[in-house]
C-alpha atoms as a PDB file:
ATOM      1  CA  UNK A   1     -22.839  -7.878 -42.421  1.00  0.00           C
ATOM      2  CA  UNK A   2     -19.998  -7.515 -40.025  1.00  0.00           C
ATOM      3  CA  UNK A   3     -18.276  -3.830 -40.052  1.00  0.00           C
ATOM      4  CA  UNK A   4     -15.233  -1.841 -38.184  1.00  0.00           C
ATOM      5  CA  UNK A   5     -14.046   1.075 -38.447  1.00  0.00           C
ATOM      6  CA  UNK A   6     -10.560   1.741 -37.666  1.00  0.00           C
ATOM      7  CA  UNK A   7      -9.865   5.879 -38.493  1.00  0.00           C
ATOM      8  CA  UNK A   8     -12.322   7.133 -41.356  1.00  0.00           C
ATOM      9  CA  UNK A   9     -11.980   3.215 -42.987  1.00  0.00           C
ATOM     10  CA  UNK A  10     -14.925   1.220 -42.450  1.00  0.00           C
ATOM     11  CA  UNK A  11     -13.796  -2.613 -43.088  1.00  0.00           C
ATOM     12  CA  UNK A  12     -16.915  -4.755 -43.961  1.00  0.00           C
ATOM     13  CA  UNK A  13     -17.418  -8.166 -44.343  1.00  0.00           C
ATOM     14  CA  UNK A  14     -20.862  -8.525 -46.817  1.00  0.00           C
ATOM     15  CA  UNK A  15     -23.125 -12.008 -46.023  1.00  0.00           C
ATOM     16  CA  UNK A  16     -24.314 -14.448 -48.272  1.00  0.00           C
ATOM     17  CA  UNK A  17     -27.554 -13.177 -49.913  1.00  0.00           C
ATOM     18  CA  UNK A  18     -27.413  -9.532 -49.060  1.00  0.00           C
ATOM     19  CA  UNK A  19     -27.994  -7.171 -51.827  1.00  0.00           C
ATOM     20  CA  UNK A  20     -23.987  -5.664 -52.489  1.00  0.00           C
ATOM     21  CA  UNK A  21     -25.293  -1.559 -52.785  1.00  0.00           C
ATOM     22  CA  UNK A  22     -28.421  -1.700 -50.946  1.00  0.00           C
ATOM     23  CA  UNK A  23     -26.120  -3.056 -48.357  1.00  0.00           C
ATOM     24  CA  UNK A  24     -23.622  -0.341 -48.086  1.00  0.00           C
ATOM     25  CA  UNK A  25     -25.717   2.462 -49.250  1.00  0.00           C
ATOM     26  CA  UNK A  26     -27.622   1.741 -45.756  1.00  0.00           C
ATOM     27  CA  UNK A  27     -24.421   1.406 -44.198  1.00  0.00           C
ATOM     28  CA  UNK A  28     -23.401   4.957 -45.553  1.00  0.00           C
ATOM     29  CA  UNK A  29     -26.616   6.381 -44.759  1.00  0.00           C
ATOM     30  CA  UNK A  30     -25.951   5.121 -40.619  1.00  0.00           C
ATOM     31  CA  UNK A  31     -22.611   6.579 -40.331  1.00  0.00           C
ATOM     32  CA  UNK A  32     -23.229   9.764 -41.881  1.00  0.00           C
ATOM     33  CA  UNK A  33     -20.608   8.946 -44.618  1.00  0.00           C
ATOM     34  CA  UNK A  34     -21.436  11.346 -47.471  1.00  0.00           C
ATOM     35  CA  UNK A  35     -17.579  11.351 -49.676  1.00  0.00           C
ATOM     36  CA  UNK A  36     -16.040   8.354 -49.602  1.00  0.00           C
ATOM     37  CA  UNK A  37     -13.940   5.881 -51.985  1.00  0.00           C
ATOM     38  CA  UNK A  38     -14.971   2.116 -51.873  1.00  0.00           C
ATOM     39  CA  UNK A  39     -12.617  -1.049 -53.051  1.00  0.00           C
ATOM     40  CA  UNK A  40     -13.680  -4.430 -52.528  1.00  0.00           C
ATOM     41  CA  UNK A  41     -13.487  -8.253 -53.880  1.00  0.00           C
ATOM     42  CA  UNK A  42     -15.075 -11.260 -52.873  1.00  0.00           C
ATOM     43  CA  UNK A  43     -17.957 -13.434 -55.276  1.00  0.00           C
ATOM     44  CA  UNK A  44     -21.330 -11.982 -56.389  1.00  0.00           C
ATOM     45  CA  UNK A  45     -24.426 -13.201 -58.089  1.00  0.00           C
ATOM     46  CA  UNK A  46     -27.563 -12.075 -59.828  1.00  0.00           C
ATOM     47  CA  UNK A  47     -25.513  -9.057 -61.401  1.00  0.00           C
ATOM     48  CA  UNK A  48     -26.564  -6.632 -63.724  1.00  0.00           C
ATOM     49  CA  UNK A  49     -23.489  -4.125 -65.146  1.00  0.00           C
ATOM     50  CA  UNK A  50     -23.550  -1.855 -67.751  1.00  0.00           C
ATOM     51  CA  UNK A  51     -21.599   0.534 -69.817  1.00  0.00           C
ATOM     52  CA  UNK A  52     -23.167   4.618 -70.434  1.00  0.00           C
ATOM     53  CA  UNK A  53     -23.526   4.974 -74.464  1.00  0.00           C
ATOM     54  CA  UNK A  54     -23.250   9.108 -74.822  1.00  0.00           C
ATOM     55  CA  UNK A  55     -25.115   9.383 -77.746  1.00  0.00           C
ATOM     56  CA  UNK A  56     -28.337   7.756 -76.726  1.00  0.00           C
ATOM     57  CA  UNK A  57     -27.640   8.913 -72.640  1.00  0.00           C
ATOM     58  CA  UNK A  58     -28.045   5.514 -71.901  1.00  0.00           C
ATOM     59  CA  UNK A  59     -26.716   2.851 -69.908  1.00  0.00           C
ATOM     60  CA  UNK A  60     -26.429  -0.566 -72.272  1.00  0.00           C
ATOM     61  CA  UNK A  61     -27.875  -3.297 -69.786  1.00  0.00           C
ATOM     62  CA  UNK A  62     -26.287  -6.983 -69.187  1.00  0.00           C
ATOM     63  CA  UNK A  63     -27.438  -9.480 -67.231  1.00  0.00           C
ATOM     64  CA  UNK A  64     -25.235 -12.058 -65.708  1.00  0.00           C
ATOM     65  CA  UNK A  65     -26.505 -15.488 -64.487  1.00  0.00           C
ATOM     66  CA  UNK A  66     -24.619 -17.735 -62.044  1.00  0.00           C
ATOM     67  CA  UNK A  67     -22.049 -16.822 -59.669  1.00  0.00           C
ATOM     68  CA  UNK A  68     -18.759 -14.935 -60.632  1.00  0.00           C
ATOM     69  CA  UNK A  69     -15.451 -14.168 -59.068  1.00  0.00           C
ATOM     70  CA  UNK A  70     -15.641 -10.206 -57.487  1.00  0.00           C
ATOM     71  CA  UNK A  71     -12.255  -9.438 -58.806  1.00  0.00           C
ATOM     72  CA  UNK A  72     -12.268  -5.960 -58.569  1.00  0.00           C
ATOM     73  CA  UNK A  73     -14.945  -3.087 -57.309  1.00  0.00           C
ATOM     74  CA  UNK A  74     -14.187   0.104 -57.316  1.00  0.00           C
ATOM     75  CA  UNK A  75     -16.000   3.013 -56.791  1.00  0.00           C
ATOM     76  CA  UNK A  76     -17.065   6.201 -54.646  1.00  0.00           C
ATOM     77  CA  UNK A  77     -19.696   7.862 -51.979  1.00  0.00           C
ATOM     78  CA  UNK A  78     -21.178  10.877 -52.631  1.00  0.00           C
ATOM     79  CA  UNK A  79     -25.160  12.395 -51.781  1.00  0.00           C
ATOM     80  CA  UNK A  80     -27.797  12.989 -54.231  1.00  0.00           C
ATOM     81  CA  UNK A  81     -30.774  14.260 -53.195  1.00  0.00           C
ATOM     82  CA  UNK A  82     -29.450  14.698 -49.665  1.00  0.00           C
ATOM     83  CA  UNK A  83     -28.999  10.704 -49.252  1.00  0.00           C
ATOM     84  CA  UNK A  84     -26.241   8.403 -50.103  1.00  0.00           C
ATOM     85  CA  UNK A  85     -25.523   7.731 -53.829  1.00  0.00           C
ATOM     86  CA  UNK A  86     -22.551   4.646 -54.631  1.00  0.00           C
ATOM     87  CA  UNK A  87     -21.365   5.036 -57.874  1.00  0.00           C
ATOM     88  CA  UNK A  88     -19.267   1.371 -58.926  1.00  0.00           C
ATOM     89  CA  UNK A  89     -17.692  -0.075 -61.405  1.00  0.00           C
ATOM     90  CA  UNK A  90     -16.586  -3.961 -61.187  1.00  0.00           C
ATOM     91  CA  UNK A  91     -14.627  -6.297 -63.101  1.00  0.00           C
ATOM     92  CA  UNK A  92     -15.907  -9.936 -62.527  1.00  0.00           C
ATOM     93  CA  UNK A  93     -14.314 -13.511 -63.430  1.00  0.00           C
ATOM     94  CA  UNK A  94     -15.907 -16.621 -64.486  1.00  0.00           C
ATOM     95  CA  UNK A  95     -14.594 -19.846 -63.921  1.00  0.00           C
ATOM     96  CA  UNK A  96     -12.763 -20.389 -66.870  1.00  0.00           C
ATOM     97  CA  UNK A  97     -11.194 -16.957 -66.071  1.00  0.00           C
ATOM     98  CA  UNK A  98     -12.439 -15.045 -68.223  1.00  0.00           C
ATOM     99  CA  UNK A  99     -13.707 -11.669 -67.351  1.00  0.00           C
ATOM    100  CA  UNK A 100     -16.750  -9.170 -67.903  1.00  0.00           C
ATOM    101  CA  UNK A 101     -16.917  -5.563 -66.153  1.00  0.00           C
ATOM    102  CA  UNK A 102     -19.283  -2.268 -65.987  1.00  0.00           C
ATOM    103  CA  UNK A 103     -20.850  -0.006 -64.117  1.00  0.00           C
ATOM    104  CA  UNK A 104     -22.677  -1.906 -61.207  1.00  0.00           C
ATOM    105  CA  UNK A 105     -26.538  -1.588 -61.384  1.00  0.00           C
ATOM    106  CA  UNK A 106     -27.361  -4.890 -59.112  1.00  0.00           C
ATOM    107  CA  UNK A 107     -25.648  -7.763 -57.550  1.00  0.00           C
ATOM    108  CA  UNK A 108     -26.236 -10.620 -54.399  1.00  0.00           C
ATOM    109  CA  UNK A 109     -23.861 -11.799 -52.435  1.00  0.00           C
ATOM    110  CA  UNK A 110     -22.980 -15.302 -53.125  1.00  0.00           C
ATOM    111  CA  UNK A 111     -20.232 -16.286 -50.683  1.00  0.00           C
ATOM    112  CA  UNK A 112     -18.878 -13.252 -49.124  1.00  0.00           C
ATOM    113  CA  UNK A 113     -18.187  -9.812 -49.952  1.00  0.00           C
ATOM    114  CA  UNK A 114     -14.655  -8.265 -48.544  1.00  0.00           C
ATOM    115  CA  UNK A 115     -15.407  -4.287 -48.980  1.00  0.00           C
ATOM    116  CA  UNK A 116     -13.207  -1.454 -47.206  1.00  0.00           C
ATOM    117  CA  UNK A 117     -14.546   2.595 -47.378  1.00  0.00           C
ATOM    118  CA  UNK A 118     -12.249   5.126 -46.847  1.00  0.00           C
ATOM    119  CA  UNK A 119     -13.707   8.796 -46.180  1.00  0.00           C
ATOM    120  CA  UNK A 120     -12.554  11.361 -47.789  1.00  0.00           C
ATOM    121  CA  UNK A 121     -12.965  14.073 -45.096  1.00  0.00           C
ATOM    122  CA  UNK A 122     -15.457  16.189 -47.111  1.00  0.00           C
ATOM    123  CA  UNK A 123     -18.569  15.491 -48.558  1.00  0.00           C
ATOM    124  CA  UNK A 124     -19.446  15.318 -52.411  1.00  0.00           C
ATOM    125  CA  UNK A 125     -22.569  16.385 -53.816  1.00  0.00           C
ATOM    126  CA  UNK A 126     -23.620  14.577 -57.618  1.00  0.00           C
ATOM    127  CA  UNK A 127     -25.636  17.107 -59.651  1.00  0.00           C
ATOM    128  CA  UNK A 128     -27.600  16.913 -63.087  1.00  0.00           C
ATOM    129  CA  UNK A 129     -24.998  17.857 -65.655  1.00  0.00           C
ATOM    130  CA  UNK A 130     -27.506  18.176 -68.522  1.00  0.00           C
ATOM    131  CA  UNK A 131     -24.440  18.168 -71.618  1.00  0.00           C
ATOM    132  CA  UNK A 132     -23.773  14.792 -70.117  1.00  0.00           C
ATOM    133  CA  UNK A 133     -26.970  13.712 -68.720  1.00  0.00           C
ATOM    134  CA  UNK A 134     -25.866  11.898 -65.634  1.00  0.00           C
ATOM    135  CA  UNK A 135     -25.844  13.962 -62.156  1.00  0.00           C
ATOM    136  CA  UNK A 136     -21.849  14.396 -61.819  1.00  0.00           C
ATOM    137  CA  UNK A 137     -19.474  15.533 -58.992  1.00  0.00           C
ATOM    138  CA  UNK A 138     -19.684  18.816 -58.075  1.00  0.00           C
ATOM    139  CA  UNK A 139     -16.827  20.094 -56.452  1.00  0.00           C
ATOM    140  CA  UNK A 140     -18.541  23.660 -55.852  1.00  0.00           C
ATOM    141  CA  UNK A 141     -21.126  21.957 -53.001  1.00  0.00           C
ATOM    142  CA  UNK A 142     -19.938  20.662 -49.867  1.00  0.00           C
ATOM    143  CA  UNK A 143     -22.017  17.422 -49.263  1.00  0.00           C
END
């Protein structure tokens, strides 16, 4: 991983084989970064994604095999628990251009990983929300 930060937006370049959110979740945790938005592209592999099903407070689970185009991830920084907590979503393309997307649950660099994170300037807290069941923004707590 190479990084910069240039005013609150922390440009970094993710290497081959590194784990995409383990990556910048340590990265978060080392700069004190606790609100942030993330936006990134570059090509993943050994993904997981999924999409929350309310009624069963759930997340359906897919698993994607080979490479695929990082197309678009998007997502934000907040703490849970006191530490770090990424929240993305991605939309992925395969090479006959066709595209999948989710929530992000796992994915491996397989070429490189182009990632900027822009702080917010406050922190953001995620709490249990138990009508929901997912732990939620709360806009009440300063993290």
């Amino acid at each position: 991983m190479q990084t910069r930060n240039h005013d609150g937006v922390h440009v970094v370049r993710l290497d081959r084989g590194e784990d995409v959110l383990a990556t910048l979740t340590g990265l978060c945790r080392e700069r004190g970064i606790r609100g942030a938005t993330l936006q990134g592209i570059g090509a993943i592999e050994e993904v997981e994604i999924g999409a929350y099903v309310p009624s069963d407070r759930s997340y359906a689970r897919v698993r994607l095999d080979g490479a695929w185009e990082l197309l678009s991830l998007q997502g934000n920084v907040a703490t849970k628990g006191g530490d770090p907590f990424i929240h993305a979503h991605v939309i992925l393309g395969d090479r006959e251009g066709r595209v999948r997307g989710g929530h992000l649950f796992r994915a491996r660099v397989a070429v490189t990983g182009e990632v900027a994170i822009t702080e917010l300037g406050a922190g953001i807290v995620r709490l249990p929300d138990p009508d929901v069941g997912l732990d939620l923004w709360d806009l009440g707590e300063d993290g």
